[in-house]
Protein backbone atom coordinates (compact mmCIF):
# COMPACT_ATOMS: atom_id res chain seq x y z
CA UNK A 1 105.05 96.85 130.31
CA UNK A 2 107.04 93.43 129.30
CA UNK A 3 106.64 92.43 126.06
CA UNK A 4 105.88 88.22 126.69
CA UNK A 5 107.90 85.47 125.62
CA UNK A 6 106.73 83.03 123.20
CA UNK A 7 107.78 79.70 123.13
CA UNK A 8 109.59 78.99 119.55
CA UNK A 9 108.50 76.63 117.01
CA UNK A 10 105.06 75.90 118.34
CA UNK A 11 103.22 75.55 115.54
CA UNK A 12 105.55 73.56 113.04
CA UNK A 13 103.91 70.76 111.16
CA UNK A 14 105.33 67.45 112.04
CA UNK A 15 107.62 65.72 109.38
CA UNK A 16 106.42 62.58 107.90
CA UNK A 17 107.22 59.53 108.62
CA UNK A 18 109.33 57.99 106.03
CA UNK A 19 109.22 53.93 107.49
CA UNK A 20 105.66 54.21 108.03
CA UNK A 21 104.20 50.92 107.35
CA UNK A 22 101.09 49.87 105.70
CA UNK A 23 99.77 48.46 108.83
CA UNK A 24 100.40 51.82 110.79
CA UNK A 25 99.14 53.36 108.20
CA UNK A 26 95.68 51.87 108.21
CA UNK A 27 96.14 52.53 112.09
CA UNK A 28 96.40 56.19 111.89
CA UNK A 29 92.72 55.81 109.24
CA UNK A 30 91.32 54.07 111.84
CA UNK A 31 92.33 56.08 114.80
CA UNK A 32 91.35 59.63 112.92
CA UNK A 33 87.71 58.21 111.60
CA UNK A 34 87.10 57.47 115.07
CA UNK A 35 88.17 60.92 116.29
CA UNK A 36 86.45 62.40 113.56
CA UNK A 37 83.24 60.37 114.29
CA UNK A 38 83.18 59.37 117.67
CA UNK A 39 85.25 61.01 120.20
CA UNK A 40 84.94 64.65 118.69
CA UNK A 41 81.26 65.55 118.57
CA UNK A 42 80.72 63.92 121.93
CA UNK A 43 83.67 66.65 123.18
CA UNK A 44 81.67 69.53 121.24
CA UNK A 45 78.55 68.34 122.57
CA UNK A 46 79.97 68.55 126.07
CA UNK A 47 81.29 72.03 125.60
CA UNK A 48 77.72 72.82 123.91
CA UNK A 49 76.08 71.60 127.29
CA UNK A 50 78.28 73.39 129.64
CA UNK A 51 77.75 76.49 127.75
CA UNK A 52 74.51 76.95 128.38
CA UNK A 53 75.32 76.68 131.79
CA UNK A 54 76.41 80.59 131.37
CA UNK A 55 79.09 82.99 132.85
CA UNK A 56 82.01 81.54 130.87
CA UNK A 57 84.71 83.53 132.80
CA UNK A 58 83.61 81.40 136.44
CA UNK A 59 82.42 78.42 134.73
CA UNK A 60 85.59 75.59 135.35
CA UNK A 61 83.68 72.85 133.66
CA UNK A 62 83.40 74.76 130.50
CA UNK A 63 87.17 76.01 130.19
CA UNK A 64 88.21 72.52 130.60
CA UNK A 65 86.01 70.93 128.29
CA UNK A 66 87.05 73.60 125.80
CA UNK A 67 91.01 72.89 126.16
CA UNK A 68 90.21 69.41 125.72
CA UNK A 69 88.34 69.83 122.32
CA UNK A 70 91.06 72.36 121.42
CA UNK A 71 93.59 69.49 122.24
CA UNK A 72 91.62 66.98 120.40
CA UNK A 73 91.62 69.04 117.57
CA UNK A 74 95.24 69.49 117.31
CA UNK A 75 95.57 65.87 117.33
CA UNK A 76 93.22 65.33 114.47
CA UNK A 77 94.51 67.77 112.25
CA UNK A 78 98.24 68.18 113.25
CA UNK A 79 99.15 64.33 113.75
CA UNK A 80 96.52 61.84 112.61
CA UNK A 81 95.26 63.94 108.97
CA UNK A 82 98.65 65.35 108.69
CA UNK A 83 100.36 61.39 108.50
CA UNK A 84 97.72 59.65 106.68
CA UNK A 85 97.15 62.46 103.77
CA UNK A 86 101.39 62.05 103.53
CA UNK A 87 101.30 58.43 103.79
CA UNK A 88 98.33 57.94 101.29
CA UNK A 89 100.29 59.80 98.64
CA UNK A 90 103.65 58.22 99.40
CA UNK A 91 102.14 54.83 99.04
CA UNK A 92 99.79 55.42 95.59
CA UNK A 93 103.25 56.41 94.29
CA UNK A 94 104.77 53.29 95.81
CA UNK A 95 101.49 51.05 94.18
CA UNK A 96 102.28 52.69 90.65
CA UNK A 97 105.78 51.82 91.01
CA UNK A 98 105.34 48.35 91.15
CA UNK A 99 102.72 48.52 88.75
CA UNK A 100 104.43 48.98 85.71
């Protein structure tokens, strides 16, 4: 039996983004509130509905609908939550800074 190959470095966390602006910034809130609100529960509900549709191993609709919430997910929390909970601290240190 062959042992499979893996691709390397799959699941590395992206590096921040150190000339991230304040306008991005509020960008990347905006874009993961509406994934988090919005676009994801209508994907779960979709995968929800197609499951009750039975026989997962023959049913297309279903497997698709799952890789795209997977997907979706690994936007939310890889890229978008990843950059703004970075960002946010970067720029509260940034806001004390020119505080004092």
């Amino acid at each position: 039996m062959q042992v499979p190959i893996r691709k390397k470095e799959t699941y590395i966390k992206p590096k921040p983004d150190p000339y991230l602006t304040e306008a991005k910034f509020q960008e990347l809130q905006n874009k993961l509130e509406k994934f988090k609100t919005y676009t994801r529960p209508r994907a779960a509900e979709e995968v929800k509905r197609l499951a009750e549709m039975g026989d997962f191993s023959e049913n297309v609709g279903y497997q698709v609908a799952k890789g795209r919430l997977r997907g979706l997910n690994q936007k939310i929390f890889t890229d978008c939550e990843f950059h703004v909970n970075h960002c946010s601290a970067k720029f509260s240190i940034i806001s004390e800074l020119f505080r004092t």
